[in-house]
C-alpha atoms as a PDB file:
ATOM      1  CA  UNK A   1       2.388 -17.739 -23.525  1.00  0.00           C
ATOM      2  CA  UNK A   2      -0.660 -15.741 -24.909  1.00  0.00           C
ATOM      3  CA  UNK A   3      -3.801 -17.606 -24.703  1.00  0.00           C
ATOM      4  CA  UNK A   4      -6.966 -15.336 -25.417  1.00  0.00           C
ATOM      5  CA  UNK A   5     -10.383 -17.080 -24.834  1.00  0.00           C
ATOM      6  CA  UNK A   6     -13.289 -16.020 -26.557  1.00  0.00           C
ATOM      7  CA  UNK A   7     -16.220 -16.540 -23.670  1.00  0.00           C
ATOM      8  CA  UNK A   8     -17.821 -15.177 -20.870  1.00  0.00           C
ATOM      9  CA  UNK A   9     -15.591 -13.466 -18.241  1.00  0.00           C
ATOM     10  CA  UNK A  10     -17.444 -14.825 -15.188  1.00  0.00           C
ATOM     11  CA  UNK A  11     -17.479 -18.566 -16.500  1.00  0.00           C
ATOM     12  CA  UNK A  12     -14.144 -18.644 -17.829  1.00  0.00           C
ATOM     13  CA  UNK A  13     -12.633 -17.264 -14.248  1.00  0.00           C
ATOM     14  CA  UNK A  14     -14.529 -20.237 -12.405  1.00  0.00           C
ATOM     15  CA  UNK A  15     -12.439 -22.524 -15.258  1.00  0.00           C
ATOM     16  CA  UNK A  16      -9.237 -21.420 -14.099  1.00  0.00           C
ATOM     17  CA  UNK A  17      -6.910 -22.450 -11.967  1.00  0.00           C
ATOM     18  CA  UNK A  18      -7.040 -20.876  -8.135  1.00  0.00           C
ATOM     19  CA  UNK A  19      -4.532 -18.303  -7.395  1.00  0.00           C
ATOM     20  CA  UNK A  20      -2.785 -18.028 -10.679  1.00  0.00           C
ATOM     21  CA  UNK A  21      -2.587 -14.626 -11.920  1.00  0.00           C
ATOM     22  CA  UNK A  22      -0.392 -12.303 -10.870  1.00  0.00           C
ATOM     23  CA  UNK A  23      -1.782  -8.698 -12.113  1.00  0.00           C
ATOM     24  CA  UNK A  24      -4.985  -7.991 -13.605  1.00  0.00           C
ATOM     25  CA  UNK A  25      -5.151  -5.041 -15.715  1.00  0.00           C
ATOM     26  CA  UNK A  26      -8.752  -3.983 -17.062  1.00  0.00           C
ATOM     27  CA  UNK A  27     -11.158  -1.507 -17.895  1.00  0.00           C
ATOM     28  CA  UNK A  28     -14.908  -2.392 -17.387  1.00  0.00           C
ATOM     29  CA  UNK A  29     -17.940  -0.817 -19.206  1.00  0.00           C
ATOM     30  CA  UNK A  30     -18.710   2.282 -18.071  1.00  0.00           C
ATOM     31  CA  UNK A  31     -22.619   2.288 -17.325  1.00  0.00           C
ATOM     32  CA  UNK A  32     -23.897   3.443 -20.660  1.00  0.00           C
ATOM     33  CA  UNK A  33     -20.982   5.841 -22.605  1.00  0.00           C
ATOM     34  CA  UNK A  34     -20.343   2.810 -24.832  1.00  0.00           C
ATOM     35  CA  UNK A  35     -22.385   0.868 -27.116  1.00  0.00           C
ATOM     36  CA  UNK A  36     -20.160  -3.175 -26.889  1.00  0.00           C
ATOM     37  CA  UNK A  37     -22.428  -4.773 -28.956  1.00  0.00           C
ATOM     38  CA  UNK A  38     -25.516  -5.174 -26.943  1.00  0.00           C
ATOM     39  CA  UNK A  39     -23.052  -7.499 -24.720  1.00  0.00           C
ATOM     40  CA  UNK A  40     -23.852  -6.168 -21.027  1.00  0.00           C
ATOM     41  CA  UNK A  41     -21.143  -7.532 -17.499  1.00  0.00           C
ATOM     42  CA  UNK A  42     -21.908  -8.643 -14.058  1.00  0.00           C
ATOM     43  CA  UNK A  43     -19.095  -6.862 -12.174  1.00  0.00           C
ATOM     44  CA  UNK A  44     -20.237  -8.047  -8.552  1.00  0.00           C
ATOM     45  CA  UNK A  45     -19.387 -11.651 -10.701  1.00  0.00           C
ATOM     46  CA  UNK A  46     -15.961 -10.942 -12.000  1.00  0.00           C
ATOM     47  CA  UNK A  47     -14.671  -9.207  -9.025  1.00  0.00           C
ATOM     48  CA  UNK A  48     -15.214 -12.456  -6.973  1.00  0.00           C
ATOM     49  CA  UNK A  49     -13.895 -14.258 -10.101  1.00  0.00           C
ATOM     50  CA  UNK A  50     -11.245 -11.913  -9.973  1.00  0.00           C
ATOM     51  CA  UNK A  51     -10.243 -12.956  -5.818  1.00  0.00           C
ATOM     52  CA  UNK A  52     -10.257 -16.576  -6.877  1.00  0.00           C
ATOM     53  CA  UNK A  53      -7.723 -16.613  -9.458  1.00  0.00           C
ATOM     54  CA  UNK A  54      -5.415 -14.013  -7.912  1.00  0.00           C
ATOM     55  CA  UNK A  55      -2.150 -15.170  -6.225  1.00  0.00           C
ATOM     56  CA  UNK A  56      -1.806 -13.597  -2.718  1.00  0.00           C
ATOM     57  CA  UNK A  57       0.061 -10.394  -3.176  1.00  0.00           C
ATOM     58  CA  UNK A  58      -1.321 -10.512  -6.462  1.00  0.00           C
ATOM     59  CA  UNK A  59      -2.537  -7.083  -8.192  1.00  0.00           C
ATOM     60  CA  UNK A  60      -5.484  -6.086 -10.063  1.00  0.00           C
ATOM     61  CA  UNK A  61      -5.799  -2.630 -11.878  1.00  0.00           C
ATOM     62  CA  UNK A  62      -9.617  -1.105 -12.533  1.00  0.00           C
ATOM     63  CA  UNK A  63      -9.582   1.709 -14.971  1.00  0.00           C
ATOM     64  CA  UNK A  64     -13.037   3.012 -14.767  1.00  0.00           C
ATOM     65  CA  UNK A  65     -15.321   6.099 -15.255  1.00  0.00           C
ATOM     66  CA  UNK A  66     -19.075   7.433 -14.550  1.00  0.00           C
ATOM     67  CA  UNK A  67     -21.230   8.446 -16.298  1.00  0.00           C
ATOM     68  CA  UNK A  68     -23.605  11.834 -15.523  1.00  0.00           C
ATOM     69  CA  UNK A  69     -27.211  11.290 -15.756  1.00  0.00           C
ATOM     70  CA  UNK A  70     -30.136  13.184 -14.914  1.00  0.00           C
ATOM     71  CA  UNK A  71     -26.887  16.175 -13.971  1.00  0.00           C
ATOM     72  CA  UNK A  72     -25.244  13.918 -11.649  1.00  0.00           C
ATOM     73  CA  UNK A  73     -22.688  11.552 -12.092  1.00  0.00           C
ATOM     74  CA  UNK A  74     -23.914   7.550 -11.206  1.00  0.00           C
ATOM     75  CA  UNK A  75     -20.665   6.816  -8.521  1.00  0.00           C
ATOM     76  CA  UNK A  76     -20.323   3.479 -10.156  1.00  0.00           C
ATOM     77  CA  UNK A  77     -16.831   3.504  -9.460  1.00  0.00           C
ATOM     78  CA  UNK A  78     -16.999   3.494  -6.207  1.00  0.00           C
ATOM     79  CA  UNK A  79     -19.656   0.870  -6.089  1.00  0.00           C
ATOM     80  CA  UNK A  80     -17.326  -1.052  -7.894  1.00  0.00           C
ATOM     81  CA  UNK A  81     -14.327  -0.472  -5.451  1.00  0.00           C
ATOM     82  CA  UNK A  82     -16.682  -1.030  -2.667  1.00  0.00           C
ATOM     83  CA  UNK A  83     -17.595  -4.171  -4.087  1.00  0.00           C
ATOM     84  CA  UNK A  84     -14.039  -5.042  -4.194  1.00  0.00           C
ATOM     85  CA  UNK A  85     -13.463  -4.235  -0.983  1.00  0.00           C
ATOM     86  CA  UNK A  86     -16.402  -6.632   0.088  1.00  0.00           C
ATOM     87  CA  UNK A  87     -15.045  -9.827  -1.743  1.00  0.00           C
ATOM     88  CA  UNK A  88     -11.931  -9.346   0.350  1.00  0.00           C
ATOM     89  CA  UNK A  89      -9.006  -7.128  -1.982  1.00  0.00           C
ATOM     90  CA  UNK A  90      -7.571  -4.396  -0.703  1.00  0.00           C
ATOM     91  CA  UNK A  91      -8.068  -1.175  -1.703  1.00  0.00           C
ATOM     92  CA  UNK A  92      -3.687  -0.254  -2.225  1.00  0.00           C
ATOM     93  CA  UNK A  93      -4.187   2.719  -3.522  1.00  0.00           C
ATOM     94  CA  UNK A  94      -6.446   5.246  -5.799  1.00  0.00           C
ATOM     95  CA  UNK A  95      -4.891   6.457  -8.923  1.00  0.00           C
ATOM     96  CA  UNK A  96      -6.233   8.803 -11.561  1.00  0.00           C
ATOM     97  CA  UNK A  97      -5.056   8.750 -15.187  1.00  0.00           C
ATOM     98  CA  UNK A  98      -5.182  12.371 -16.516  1.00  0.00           C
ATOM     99  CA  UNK A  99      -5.865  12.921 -19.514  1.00  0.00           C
ATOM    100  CA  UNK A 100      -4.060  15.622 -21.928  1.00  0.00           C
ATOM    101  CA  UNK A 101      -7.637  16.393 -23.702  1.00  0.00           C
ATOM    102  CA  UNK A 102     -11.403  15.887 -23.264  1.00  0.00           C
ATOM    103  CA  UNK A 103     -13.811  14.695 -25.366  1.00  0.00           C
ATOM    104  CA  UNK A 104     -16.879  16.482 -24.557  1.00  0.00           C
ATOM    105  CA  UNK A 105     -16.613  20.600 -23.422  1.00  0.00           C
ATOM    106  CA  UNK A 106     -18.955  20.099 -20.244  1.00  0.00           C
ATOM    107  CA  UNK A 107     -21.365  23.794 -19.954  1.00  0.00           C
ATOM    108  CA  UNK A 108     -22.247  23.743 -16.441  1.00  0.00           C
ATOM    109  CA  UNK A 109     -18.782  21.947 -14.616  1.00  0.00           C
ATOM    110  CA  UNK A 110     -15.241  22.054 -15.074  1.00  0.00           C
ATOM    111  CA  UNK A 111     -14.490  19.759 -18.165  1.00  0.00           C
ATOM    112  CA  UNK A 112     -13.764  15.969 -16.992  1.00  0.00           C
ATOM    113  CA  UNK A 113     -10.226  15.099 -17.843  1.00  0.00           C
ATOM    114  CA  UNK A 114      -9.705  11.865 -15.514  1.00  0.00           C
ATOM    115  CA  UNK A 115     -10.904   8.385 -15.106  1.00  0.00           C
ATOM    116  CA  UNK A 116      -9.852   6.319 -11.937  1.00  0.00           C
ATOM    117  CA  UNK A 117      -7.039   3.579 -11.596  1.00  0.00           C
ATOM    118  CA  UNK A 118      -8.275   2.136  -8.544  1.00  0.00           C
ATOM    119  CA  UNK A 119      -5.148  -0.359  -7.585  1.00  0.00           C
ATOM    120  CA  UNK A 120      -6.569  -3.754  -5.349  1.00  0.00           C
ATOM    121  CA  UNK A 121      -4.651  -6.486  -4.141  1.00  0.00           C
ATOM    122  CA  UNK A 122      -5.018  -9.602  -2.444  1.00  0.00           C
ATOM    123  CA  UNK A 123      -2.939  -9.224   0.865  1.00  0.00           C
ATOM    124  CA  UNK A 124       0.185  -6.654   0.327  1.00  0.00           C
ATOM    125  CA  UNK A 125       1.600  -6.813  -3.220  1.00  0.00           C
ATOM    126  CA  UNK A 126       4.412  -8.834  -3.691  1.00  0.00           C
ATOM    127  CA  UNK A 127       5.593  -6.670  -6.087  1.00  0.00           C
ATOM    128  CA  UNK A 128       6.170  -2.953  -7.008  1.00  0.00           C
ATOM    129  CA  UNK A 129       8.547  -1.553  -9.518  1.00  0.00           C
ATOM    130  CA  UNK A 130       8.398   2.248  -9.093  1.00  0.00           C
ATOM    131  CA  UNK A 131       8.743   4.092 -12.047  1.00  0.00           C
ATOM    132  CA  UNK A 132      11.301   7.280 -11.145  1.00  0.00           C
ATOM    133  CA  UNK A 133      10.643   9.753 -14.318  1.00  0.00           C
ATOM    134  CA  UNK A 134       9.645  13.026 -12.276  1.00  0.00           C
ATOM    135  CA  UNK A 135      12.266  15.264 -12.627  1.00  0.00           C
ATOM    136  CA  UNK A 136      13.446  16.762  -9.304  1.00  0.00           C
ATOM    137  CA  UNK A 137      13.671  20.584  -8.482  1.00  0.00           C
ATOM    138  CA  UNK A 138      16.318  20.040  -6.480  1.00  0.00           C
ATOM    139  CA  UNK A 139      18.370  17.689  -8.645  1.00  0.00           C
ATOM    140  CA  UNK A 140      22.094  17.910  -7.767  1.00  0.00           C
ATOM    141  CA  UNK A 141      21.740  19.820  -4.426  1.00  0.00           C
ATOM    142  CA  UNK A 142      22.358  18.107  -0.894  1.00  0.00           C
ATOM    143  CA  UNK A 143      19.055  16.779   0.785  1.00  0.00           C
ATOM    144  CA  UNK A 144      18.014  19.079   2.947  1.00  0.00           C
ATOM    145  CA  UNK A 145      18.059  19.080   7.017  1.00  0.00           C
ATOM    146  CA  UNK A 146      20.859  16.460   9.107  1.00  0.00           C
ATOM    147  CA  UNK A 147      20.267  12.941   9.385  1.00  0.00           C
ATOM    148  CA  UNK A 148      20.156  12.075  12.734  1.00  0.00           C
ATOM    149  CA  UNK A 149      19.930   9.689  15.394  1.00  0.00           C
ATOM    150  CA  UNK A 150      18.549   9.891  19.060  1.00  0.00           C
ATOM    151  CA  UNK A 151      20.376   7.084  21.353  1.00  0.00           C
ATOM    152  CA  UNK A 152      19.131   5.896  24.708  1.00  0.00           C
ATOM    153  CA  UNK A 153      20.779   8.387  26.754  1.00  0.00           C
ATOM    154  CA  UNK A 154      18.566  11.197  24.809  1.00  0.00           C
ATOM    155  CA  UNK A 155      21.602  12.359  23.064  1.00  0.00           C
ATOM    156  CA  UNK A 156      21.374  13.532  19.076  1.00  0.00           C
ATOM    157  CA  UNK A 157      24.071  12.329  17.112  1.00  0.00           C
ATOM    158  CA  UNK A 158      24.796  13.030  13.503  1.00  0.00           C
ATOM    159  CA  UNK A 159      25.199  10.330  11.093  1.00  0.00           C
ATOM    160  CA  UNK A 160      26.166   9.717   7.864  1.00  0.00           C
ATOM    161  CA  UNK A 161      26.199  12.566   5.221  1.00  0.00           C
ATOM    162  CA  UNK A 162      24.371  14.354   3.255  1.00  0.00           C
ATOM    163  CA  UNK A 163      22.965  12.669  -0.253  1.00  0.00           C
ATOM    164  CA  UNK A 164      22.752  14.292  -3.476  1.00  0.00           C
ATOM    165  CA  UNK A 165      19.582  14.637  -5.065  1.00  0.00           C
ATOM    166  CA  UNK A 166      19.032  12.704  -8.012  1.00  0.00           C
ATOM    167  CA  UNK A 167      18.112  14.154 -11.571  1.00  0.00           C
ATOM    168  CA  UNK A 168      14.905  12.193 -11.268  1.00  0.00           C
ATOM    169  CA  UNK A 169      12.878  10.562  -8.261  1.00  0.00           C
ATOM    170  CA  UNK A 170       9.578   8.574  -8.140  1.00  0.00           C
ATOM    171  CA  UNK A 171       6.027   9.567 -10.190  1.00  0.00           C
ATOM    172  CA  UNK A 172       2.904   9.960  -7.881  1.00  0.00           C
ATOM    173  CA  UNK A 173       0.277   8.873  -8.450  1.00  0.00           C
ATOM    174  CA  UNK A 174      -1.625  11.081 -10.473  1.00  0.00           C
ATOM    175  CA  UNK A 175      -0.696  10.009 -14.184  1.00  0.00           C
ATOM    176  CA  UNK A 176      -1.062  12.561 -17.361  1.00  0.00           C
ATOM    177  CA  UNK A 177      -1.332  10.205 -20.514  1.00  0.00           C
ATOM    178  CA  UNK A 178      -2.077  10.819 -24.056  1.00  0.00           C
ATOM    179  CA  UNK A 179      -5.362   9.211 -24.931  1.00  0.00           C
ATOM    180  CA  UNK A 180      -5.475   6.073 -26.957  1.00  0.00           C
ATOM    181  CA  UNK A 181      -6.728   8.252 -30.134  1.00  0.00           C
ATOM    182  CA  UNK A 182      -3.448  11.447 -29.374  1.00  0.00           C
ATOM    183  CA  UNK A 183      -1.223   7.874 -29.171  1.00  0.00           C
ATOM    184  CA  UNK A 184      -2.160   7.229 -32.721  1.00  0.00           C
ATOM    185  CA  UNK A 185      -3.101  10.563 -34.209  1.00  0.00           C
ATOM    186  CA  UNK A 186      -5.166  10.286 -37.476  1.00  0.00           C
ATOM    187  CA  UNK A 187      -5.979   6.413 -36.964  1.00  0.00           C
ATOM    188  CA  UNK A 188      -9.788   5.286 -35.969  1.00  0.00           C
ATOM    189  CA  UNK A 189      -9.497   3.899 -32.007  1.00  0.00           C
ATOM    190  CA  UNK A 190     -10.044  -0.094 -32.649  1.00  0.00           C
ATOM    191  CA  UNK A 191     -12.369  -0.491 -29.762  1.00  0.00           C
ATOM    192  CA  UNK A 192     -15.012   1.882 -28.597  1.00  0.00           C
ATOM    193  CA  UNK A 193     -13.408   2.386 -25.122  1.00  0.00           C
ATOM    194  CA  UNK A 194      -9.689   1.734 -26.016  1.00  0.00           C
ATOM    195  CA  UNK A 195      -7.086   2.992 -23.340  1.00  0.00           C
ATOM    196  CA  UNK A 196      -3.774   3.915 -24.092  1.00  0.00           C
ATOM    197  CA  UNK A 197      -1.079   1.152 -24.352  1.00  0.00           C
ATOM    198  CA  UNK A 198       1.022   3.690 -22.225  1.00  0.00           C
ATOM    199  CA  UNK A 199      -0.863   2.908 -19.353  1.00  0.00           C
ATOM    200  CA  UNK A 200      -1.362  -0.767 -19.776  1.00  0.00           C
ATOM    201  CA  UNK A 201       2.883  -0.884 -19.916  1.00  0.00           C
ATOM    202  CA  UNK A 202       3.058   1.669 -16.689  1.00  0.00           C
ATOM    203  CA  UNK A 203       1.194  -0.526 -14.765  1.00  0.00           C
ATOM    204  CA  UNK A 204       2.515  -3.886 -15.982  1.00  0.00           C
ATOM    205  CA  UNK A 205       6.105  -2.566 -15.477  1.00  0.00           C
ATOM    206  CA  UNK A 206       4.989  -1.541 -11.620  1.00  0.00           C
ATOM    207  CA  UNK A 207       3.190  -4.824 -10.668  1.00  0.00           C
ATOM    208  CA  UNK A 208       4.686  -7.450 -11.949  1.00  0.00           C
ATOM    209  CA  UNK A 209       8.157  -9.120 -13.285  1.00  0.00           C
ATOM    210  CA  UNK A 210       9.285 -10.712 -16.763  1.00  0.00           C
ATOM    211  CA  UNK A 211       8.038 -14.143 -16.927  1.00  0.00           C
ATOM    212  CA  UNK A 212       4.453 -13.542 -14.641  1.00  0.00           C
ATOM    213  CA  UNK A 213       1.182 -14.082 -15.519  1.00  0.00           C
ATOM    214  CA  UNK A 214      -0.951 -11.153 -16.852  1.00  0.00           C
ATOM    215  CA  UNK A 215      -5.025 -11.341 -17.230  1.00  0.00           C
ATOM    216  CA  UNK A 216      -7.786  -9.068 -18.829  1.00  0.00           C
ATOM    217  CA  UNK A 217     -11.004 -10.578 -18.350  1.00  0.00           C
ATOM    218  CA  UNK A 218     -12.237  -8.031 -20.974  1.00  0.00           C
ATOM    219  CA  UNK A 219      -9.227  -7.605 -23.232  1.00  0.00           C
ATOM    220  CA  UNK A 220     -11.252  -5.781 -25.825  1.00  0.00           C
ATOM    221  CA  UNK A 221      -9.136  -4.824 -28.485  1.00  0.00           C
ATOM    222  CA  UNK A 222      -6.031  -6.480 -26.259  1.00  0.00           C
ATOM    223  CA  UNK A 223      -4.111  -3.697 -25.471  1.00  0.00           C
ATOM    224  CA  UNK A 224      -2.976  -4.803 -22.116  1.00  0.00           C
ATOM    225  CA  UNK A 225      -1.402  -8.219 -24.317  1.00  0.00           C
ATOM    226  CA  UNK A 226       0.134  -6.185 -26.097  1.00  0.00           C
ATOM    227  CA  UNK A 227       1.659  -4.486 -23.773  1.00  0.00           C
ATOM    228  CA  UNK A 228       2.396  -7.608 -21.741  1.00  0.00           C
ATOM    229  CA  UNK A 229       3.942  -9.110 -24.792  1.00  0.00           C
ATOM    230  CA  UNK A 230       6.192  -6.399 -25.232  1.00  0.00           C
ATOM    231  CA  UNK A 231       7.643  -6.399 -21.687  1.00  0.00           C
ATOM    232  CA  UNK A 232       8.063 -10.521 -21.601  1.00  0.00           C
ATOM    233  CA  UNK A 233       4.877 -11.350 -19.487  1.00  0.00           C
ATOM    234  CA  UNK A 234       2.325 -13.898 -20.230  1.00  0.00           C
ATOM    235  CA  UNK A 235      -0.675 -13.121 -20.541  1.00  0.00           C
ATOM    236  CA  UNK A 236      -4.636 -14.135 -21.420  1.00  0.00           C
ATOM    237  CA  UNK A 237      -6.873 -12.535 -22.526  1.00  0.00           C
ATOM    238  CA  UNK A 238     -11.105 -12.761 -21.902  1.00  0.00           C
ATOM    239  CA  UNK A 239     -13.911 -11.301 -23.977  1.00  0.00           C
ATOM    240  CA  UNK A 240     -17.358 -12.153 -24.894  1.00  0.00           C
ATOM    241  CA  UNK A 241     -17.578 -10.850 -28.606  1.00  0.00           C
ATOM    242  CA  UNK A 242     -15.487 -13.338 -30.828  1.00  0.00           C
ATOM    243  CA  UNK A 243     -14.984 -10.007 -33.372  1.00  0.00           C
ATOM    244  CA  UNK A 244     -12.377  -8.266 -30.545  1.00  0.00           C
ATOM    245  CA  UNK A 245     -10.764 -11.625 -29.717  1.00  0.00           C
ATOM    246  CA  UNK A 246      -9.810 -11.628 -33.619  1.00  0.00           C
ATOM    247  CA  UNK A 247      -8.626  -7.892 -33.447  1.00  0.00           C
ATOM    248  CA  UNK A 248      -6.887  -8.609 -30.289  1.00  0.00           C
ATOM    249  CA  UNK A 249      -4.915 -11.640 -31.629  1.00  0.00           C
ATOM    250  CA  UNK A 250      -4.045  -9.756 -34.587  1.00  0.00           C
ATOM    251  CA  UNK A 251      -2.450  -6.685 -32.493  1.00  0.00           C
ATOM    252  CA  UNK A 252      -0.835  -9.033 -30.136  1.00  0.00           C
ATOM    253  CA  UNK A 253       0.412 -11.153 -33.145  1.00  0.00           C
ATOM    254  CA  UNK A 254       2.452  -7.795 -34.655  1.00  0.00           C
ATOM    255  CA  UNK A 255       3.435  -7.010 -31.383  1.00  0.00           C
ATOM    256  CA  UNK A 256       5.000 -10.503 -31.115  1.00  0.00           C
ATOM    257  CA  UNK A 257       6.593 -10.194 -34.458  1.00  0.00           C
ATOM    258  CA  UNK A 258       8.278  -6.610 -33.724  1.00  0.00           C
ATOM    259  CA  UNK A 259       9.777  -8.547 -30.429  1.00  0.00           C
ATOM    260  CA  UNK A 260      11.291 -11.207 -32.415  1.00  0.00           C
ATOM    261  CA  UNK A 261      12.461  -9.044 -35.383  1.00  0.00           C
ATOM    262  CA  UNK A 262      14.547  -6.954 -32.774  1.00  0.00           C
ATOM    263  CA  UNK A 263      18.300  -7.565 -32.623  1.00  0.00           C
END
């Protein structure tokens, strides 16, 4: 199922069905580095949107960036994940995606190569498939130090042996991604703010299973549907200028055919 809705995001969550959606991934505005059409978004509004239509254990994923004004930067993030926090999600955990370039050489700080991935959930998350792609150091070689166990008479006994470290073990959570424009070199970014379809699978493949129910309330160009079509998820799709819901269901359309030309 891929159902994108061309509307407001804050009306169309209060039309959906209570504790549906099993991961959110989006990327809000960030304060003014983007011109979306004059369109402007009440985040307070879609974050308690957000609570309503998330299933408990449920996941949302808030890529988002500041701005610097005046020579500081505005802290809207963490308004945001303190808003967040208020409605009632968790705060899991606080991710950065990393960047293998900047846009801008910044004069008088170190260049900014990093926007946040602040992970929220409703209760723990019901799901997490870890991604293990870091290769290990050690790969091969015995774990180090003796697995042991204390019994109730205070004496240390040895158990069990020694494992062999595998070639590769689990990512942090510190991601280095090609931007959406190094992802398609030579190719003018369809959205103003696009993020790379890298991350959008990364995160759909860690919070959430074939067959769930995947949301962007401000799909954009609809890079997390494609994504989400690609790995067997449902998914809708939200955005208030009727232009990106036609570029959206376009990309999501060829990334539906590619699916169903594949052997």
């Amino acid at each position: 199922m891929n159902n994108l809705i061309c509307g407001d995001a804050i009306s169309v969550l209060n039309k959906m069905r209570p504790k549906s959606i099993d991961l959110v991934v989006t990327s809000p505005p960030y304060d003014n580095l983007r011109d979306y059409k004059g369109y402007s978004f009440d985040s307070t509004g879609i974050i308690k949107g957000l609570y309503r239509v998330l299933k408990p254990g449920g996941v949302v994923v808030w890529v988002v960036g500041d701005a610097t004004i005046g020579g500081s930067e505005t802290g809207t993030s963490f308004k945001q994940a303190l808003a967040f926090m208020n409605a009632g999600f968790l705060l899991h955990d606080t991710m950065i995606y990393q960047k293998t370039n900047f846009s801008n050489p910044s004069l008088s700080r170190y260049h900014q190569i990093f926007e946040y991935m602040f992970i929220f959930s409703s209760g723990k998350p019901k799901t997490f498939n870890s991604i293990k792609d870091k290769k290990n150091l050690t790969a091969g070689k015995t774990c180090f130090g003796v697995n042991t166990q204390r019994l109730a008479t205070g004496e240390i006994r040895e158990r069990g042996t020694k494992s062999i470290v595998s070639e590769y073990g689990q990512r942090g959570n510190v991601w280095l991604l090609k931007t959406a424009s190094q992802e398609n070199p030579c190719k003018k970014n369809l959205h103003p703010a696009q993020f790379p379809l890298q991350l959008a699978i990364d995160h759909i493949i860690s919070w959430s299973n074939p067959g769930d129910l995947v949301l962007d309330p401000m799909c954009g160009s609809g890079t997390t549907g494609v994504a989400a079509t690609d790995l067997g998820r449902n998914f809708i799709g939200v955005d208030i200028s009727s232009e990106y819901i036609k570029l959206a269901a376009r990309r999501i359309a060829e990334a539906q055919g590619k699916l169903n030309a594949r052997p």
